[in-house]
Protein backbone atom coordinates (compact mmCIF):
# COMPACT_ATOMS: atom_id res chain seq x y z
CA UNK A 1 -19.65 -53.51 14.04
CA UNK A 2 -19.89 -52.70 17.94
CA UNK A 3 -17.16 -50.01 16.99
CA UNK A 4 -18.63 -48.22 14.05
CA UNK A 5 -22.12 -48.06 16.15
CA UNK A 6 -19.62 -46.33 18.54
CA UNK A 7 -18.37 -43.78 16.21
CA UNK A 8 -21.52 -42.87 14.74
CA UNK A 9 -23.45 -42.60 18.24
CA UNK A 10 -20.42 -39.97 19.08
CA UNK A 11 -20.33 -37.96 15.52
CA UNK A 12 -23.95 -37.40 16.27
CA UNK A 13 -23.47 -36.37 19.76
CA UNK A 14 -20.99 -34.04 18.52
CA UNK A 15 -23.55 -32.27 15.67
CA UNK A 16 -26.43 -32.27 18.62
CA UNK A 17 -23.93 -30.56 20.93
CA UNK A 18 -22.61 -28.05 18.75
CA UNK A 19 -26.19 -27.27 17.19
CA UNK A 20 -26.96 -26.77 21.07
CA UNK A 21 -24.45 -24.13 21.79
CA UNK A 22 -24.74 -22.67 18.40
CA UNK A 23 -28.56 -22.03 18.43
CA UNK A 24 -28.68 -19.90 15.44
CA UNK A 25 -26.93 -22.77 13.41
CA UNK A 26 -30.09 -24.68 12.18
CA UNK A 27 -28.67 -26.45 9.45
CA UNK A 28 -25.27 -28.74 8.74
CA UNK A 29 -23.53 -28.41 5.61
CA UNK A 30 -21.00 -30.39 4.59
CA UNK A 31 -18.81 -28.23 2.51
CA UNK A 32 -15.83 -28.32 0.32
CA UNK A 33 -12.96 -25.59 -0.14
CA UNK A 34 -14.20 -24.53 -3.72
CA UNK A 35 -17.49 -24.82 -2.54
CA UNK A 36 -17.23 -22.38 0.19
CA UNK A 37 -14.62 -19.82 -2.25
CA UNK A 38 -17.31 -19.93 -4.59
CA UNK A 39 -20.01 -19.13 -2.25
CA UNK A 40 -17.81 -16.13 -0.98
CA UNK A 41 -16.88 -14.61 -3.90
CA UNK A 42 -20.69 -14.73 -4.59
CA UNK A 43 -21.89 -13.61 -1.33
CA UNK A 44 -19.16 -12.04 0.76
CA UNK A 45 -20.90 -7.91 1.22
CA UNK A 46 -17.33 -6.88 1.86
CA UNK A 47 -15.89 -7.66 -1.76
CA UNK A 48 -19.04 -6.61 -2.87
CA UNK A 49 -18.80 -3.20 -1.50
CA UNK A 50 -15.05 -3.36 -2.65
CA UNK A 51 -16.41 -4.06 -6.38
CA UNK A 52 -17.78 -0.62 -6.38
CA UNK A 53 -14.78 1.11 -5.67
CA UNK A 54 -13.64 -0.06 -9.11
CA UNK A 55 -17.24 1.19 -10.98
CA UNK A 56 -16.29 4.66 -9.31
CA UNK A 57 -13.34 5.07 -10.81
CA UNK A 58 -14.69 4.36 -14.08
CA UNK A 59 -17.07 6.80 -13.71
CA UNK A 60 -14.40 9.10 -12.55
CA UNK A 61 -12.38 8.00 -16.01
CA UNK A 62 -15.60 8.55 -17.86
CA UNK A 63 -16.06 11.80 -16.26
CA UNK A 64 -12.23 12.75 -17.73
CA UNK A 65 -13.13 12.17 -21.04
CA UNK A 66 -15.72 14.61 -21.10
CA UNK A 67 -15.15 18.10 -23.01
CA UNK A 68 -15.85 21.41 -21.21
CA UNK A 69 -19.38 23.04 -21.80
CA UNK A 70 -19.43 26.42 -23.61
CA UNK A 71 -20.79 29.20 -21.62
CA UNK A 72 -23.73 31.73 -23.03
CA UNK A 73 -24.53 34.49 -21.92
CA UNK A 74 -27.41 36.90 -22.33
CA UNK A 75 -27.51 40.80 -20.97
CA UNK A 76 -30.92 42.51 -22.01
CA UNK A 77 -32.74 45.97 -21.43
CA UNK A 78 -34.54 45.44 -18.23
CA UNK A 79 -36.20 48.75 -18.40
CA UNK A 80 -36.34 51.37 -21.08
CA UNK A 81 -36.84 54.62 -18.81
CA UNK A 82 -37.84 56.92 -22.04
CA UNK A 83 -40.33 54.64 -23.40
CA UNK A 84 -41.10 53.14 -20.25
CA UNK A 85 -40.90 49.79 -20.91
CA UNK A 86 -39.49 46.36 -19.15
CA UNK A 87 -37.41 44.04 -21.36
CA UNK A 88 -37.22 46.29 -23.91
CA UNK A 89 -35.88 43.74 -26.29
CA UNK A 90 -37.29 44.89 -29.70
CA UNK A 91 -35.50 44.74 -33.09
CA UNK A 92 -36.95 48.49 -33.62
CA UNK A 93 -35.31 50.11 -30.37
CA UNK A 94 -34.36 47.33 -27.74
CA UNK A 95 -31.21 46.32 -26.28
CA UNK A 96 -29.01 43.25 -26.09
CA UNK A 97 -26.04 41.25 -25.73
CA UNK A 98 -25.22 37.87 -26.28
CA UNK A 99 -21.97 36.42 -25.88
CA UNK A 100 -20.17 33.11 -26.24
CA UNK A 101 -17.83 31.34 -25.34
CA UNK A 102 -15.88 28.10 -25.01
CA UNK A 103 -12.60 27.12 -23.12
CA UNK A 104 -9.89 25.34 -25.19
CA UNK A 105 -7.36 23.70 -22.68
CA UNK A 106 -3.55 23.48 -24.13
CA UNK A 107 -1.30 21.44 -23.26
CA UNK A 108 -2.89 18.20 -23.57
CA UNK A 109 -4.38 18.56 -20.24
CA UNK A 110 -7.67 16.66 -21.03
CA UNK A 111 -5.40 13.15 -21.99
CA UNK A 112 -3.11 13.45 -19.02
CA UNK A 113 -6.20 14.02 -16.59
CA UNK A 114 -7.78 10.74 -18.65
CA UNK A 115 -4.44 8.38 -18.14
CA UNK A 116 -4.63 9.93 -14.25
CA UNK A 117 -7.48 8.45 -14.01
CA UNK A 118 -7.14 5.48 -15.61
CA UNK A 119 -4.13 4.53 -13.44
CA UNK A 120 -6.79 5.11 -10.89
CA UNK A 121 -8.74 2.77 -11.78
CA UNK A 122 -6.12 0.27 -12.08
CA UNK A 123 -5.14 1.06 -8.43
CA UNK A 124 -8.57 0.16 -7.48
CA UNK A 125 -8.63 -2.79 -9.31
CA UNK A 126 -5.78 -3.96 -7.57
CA UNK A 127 -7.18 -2.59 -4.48
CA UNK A 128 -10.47 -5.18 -4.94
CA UNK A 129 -8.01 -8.02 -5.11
CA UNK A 130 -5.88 -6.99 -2.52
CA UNK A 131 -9.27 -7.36 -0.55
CA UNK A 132 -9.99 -10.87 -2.12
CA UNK A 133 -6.24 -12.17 -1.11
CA UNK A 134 -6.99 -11.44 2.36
CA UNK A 135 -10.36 -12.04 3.01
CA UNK A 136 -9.45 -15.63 0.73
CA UNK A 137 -6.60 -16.02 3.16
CA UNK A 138 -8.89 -15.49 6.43
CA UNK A 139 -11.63 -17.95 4.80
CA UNK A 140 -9.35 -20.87 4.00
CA UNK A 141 -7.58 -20.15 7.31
CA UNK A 142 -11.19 -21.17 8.61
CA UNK A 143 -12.13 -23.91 7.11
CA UNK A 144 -8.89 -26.02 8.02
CA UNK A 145 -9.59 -24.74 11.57
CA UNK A 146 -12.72 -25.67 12.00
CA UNK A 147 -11.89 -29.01 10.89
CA UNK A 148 -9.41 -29.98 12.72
CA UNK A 149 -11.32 -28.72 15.83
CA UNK A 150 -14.27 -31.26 14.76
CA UNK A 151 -12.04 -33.81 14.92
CA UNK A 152 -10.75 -32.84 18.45
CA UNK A 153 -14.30 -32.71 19.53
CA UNK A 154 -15.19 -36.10 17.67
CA UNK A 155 -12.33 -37.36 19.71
CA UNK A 156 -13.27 -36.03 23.09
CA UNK A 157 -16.88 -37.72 22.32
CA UNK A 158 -15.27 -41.02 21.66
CA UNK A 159 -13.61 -41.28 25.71
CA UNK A 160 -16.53 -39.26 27.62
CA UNK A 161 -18.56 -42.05 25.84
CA UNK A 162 -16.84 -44.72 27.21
CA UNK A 163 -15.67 -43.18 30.67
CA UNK A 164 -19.79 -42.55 30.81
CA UNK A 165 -20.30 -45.76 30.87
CA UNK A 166 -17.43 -47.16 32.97
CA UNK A 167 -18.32 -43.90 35.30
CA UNK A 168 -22.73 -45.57 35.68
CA UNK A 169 -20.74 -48.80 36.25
CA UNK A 170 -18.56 -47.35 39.04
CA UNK A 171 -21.81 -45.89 40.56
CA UNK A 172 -23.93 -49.26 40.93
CA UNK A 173 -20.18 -51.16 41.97
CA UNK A 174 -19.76 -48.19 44.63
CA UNK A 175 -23.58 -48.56 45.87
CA UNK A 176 -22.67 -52.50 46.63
CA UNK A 177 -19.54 -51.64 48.18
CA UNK A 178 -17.64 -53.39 45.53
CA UNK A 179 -14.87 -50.26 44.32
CA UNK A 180 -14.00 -47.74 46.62
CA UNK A 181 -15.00 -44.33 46.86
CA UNK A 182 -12.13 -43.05 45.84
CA UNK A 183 -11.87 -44.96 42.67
CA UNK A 184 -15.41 -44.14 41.63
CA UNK A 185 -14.51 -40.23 42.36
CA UNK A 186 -11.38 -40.70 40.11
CA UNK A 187 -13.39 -41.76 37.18
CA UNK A 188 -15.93 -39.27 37.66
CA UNK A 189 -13.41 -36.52 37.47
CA UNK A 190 -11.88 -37.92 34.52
CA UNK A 191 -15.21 -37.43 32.76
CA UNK A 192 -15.53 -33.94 34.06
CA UNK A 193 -12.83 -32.87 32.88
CA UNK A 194 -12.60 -34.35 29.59
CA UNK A 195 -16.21 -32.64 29.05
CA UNK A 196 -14.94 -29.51 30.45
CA UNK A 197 -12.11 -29.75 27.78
CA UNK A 198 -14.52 -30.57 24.93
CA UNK A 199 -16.71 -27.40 26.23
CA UNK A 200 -13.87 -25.43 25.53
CA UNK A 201 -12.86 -26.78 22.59
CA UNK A 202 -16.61 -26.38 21.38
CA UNK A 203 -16.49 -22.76 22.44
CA UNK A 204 -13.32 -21.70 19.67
CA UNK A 205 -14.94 -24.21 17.15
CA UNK A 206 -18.05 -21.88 17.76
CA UNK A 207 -16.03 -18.50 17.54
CA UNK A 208 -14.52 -19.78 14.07
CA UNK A 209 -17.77 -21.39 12.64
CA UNK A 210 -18.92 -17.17 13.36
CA UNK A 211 -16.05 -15.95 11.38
CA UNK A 212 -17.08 -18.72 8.63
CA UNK A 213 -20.72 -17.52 8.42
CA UNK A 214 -19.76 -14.07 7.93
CA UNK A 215 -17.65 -14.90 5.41
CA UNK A 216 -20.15 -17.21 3.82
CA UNK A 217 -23.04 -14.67 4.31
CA UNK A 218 -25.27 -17.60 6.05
CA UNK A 219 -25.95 -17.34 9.93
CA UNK A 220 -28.11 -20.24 9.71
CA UNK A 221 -25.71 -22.93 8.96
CA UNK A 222 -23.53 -25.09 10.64
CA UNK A 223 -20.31 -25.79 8.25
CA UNK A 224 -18.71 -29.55 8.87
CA UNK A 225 -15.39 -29.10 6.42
CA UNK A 226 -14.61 -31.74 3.84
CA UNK A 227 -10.44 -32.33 3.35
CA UNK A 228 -8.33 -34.68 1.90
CA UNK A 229 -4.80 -34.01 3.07
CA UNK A 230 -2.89 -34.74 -0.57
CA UNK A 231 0.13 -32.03 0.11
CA UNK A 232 3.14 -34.39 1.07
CA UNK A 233 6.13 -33.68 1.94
CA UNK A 234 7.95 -34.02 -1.41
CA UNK A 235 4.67 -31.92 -3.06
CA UNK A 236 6.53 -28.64 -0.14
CA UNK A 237 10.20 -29.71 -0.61
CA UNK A 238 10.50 -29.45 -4.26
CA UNK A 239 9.49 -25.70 -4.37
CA UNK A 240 12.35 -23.71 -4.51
CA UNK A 241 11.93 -20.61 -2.28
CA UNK A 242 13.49 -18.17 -5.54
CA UNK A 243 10.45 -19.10 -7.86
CA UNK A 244 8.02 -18.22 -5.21
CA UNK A 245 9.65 -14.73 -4.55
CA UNK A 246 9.40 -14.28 -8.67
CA UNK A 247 5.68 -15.57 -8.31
CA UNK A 248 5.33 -13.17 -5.24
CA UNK A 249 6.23 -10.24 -7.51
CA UNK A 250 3.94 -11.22 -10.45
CA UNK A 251 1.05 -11.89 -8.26
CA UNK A 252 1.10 -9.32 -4.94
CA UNK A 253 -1.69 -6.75 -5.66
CA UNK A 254 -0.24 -4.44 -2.59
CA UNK A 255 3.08 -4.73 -4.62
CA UNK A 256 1.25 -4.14 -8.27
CA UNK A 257 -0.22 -0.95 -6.22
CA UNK A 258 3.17 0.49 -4.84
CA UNK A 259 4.36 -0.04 -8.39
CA UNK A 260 0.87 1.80 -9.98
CA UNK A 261 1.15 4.50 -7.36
CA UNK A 262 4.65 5.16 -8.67
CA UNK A 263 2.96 5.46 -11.79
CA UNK A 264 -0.13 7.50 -10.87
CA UNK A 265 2.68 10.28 -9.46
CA UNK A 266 4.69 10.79 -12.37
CA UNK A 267 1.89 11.33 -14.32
CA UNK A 268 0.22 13.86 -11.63
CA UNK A 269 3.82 15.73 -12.31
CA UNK A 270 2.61 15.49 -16.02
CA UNK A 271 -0.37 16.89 -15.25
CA UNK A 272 0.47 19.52 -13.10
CA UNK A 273 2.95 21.06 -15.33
CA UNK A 274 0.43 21.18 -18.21
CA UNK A 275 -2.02 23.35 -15.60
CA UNK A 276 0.71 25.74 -15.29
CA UNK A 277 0.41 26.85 -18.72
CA UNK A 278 -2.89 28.54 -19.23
CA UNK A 279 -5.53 27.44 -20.94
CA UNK A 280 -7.56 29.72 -23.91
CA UNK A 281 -10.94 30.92 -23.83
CA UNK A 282 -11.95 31.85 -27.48
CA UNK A 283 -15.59 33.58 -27.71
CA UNK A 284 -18.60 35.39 -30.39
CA UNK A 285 -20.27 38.20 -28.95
CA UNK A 286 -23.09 40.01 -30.88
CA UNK A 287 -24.87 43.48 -29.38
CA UNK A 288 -27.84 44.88 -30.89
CA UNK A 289 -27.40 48.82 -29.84
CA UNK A 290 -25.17 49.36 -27.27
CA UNK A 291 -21.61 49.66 -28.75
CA UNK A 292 -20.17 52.20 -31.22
CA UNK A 293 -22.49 50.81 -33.85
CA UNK A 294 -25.83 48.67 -33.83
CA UNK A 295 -25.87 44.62 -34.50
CA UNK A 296 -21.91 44.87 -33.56
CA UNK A 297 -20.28 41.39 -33.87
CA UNK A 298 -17.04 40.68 -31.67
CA UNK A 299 -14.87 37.72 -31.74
CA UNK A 300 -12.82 37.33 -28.08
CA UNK A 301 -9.86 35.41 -27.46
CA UNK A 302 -8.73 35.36 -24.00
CA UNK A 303 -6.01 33.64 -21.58
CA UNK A 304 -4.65 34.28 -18.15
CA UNK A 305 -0.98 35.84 -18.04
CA UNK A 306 0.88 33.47 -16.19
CA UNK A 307 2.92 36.13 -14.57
CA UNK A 308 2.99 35.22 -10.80
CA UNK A 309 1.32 31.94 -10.47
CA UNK A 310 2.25 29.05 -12.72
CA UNK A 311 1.65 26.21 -10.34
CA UNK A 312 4.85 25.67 -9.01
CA UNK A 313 3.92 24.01 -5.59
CA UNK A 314 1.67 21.38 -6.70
CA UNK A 315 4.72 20.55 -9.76
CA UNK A 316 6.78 20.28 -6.29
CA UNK A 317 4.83 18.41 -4.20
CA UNK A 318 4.14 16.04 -7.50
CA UNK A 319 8.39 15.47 -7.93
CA UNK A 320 7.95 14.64 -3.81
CA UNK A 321 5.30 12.34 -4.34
CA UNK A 322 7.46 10.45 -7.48
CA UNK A 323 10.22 10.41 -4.95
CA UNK A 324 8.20 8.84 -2.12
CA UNK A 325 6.60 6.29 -4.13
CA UNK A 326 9.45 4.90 -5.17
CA UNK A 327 10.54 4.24 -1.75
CA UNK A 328 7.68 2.39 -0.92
CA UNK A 329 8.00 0.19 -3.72
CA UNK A 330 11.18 -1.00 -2.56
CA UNK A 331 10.00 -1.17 0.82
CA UNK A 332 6.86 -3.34 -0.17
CA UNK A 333 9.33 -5.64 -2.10
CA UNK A 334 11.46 -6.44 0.97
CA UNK A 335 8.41 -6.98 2.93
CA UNK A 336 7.14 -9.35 -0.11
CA UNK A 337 10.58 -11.39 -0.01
CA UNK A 338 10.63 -11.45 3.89
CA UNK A 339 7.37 -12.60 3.91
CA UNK A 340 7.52 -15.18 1.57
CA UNK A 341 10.83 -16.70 3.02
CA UNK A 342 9.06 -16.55 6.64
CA UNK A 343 6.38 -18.86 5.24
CA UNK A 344 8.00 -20.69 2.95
CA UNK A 345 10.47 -21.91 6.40
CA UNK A 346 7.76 -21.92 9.44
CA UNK A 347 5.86 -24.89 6.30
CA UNK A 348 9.28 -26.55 6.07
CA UNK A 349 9.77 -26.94 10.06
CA UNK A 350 5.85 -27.63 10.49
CA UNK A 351 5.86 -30.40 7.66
CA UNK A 352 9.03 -31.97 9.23
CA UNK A 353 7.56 -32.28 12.21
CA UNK A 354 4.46 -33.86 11.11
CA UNK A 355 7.04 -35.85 9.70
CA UNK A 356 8.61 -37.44 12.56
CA UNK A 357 5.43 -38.26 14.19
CA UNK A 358 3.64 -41.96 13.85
CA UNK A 359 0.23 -41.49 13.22
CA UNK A 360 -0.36 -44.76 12.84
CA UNK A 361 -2.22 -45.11 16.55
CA UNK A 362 -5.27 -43.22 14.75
CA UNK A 363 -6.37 -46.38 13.31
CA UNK A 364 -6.27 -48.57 15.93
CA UNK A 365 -7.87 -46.57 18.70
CA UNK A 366 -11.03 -47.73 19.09
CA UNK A 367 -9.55 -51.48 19.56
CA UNK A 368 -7.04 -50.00 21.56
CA UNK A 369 -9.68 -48.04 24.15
CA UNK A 370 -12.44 -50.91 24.12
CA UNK A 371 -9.17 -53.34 25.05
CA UNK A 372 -7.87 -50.84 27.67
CA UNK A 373 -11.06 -50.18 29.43
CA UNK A 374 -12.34 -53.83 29.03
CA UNK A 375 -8.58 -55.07 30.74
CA UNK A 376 -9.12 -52.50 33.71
CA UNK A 377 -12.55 -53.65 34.91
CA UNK A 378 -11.25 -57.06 34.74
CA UNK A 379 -8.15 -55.40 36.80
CA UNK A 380 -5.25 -56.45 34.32
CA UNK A 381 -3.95 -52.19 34.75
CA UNK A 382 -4.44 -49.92 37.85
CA UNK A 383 -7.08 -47.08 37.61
CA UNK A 384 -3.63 -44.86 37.59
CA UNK A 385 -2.47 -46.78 34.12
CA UNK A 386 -6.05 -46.24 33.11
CA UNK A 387 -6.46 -42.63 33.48
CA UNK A 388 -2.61 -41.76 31.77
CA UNK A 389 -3.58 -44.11 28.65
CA UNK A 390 -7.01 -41.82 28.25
CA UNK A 391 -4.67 -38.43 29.20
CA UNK A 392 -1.42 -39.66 27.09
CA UNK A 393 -3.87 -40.18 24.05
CA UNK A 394 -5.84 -37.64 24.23
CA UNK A 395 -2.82 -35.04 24.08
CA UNK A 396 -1.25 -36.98 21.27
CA UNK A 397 -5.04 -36.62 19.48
CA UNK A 398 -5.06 -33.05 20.28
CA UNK A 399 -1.31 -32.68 19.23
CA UNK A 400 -1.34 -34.34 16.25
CA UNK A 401 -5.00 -32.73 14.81
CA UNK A 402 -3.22 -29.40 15.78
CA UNK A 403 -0.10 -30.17 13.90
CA UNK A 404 -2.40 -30.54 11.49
CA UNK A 405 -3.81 -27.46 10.83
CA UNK A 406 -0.90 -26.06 11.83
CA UNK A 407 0.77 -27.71 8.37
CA UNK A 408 -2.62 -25.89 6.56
CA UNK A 409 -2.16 -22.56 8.03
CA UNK A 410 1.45 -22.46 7.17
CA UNK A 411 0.27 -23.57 3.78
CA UNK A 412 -2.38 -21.32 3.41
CA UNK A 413 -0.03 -17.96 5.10
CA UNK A 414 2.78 -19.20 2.15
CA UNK A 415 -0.21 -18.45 -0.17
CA UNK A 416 -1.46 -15.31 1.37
CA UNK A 417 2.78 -14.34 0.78
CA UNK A 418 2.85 -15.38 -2.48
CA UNK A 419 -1.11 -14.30 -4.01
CA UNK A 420 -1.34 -17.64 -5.56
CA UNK A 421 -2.36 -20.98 -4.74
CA UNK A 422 0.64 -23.31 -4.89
CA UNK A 423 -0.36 -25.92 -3.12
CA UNK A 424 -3.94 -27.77 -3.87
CA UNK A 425 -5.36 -30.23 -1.11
């Protein structure tokens, strides 16, 4: 009972102390993983913005489909010099000319511009998840961060509130002459230190609690994580590195975009070899008085003679681009496979070592402090065994939480390599 008053007295120390040096975080939220992805993928201005990319180049692929406008044109009398009139328009002695016309493009040049743009729009598409994957990847990144780093702190509470009290016991023993000065400055600067170590832990939980919120969209809450660590070791040994290269390639939208860009420039090449064959302009032209006899009708057909320029640098630069793209894909694959084999081994070497370590000492902490602390007033250890046991477990705390999210953020990059959640904690 004594120790669960204990842990709860330090928790909320923690949440007063981090609501202190965060003062724009007026509100704790406990908050699981698909709580907070759903959240961003409502909230998050950055994918929103993204989104829009995508309506653009619909617009863009609307805007291909669209047929060219005929053009009309109108020449009239504006002054009649022997009957002295302006706009001398009349049926009975005016003048005019109307004429029109309409381009017809050959060369199916109005479907290639239309699939142009409609690998476009695919591109962008892929572009907006590209976006996702990352900002995904930075927001689970996060989230296993930050809480790990609230345990730290929790941890750090738990000795500074027991060295608090054995340091206002020191004080009164050193005021009676019962403990040397020494001693009593020993414990002191065991508490000083361990604060000024939970300050700075405090101080990067702050920094990624920022990063949270502007994922999140919410700059008035404080985030306290929820995890369950289910991933075991068997869960990360049974994947077989091949089928998460294969999923790599199905799911990458940078490598869906090499591969669409590939695509985008051969049918640019299409395009530009259908604008170097001219397109037709076919036209009606009717003039009241002015040609060899009044209310002449004309029909006019013309094209450009595609003597001297028929597009050949742009049909060039389009074979380049082909060229170049293709490149890139296979450059974007060996930096998918690297990448994935990277992660897949740094979670492998990470998990093992997790592994080897007994974490059993967790549980029995609080016993374990409360009986160390209780033997050393009654002078069973020296004050030099005392201070190693609080040093010796406060690195193995520290090492082991950090291990731990070490394990999640090789997870989570193996994810980010692959564009797919394989793992689910």
């Amino acid at each position: 009972m004594k120790h669960t008053t204990i842990r709860h007295l330090c928790l909320a120390g923690v949440m007063l102390l981090c609501s202190t040096l965060q003062s724009r975080a007026q509100d704790t939220l406990r908050i699981t993983l698909p709580e907070a992805e759903k959240q961003f993928t409502e909230k998050n201005l950055q994918l929103l913005a993204e989104h829009y990319n995508i309506h653009i180049a619909k617009a863009a692929e609307m805007q291909a489909k669209l047929y060219d406008n005929p053009t009309l044109s109108i020449i009239a009398n504006a002054y009649d010099p022997q009957r002295n009139k302006i706009f001398n328009v009349s049926n009975k002695n005016g003048q005019y000319d109307i004429a029109l016309q309409q381009i017809i493009r050959l060369a199916g040049k109005r479907n290639k511009e239309i699939k142009l743009a409609q690998i476009n729009t695919s591109i962008s598409e892929r572009n907006f998840f590209d976006l996702l994957r990352t900002l995904r990847y930075e927001l689970r990144s996060n989230f296993y961060e930050s809480y790990y780093l609230q345990r730290s702190v929790t941890a750090y509470s738990v000795q500074i509130l027991s060295v608090e009290k054995l340091n206002a016991a020191y004080e009164q023993l050193q005021s009676k002459g019962t403990v040397t000065m020494k001693d009593a400055m020993r414990i002191r600067s065991l508490l000083y230190s361990l604060k000024a170590e939970q300050i700075s832990l405090l101080n990067k939980l702050n920094e990624v609690q920022a990063s949270l919120r502007l994922l999140l969209q919410d700059n008035k809450t404080w985030f306290t994580p929820m995890v369950s660590e289910r991933i075991t070791s068997e869960m990360i040994t049974a994947v077989d590195v091949q089928s998460l290269i294969d999923t790599a390639y199905k799911n990458r939208s940078d490598l869906q975009i090499a591969q669409r860009s590939v695509l985008y420039h051969q049918q640019n090449l299409n395009l530009q070899k259908a604008l170097a064959k001219p397109d037709l302009t076919l036209g009606a032209e009717f003039d009241k008085r002015g040609s060899f006899v009044d209310n002449a009708s004309f029909l006019t057909i013309a094209m450009d003679l595609p003597f001297f320029k028929r597009n050949q640098g742009n049909i060039r630069a389009a074979k380049f681009g082909i060229e170049q793209s293709k490149i890139l894909v296979q450059q974007q694959q060996q930096t998918v496979e690297s990448e994935v084999q990277l992660a897949y081994s740094k979670l492998l070497n990470t998990d093992k070592m997790l592994s080897s370590i007994d974490t059993s000492f967790e549980n029995t902490f609080e016993k374990l402090l409360a009986g160390v602390t209780e033997n050393f007033q009654k002078k069973n250890i020296s004050l030099i065994e005392f201070t190693d046991f609080y040093e010796s477990y406060k690195e193995n705390v520290l090492q082991l939480n950090q291990l731990r999210d070490d394990k999640m953020q090789a997870i989570e990059a193996l994810h980010f390599a692959v564009g797919k959640t394989i793992f689910t904690n």
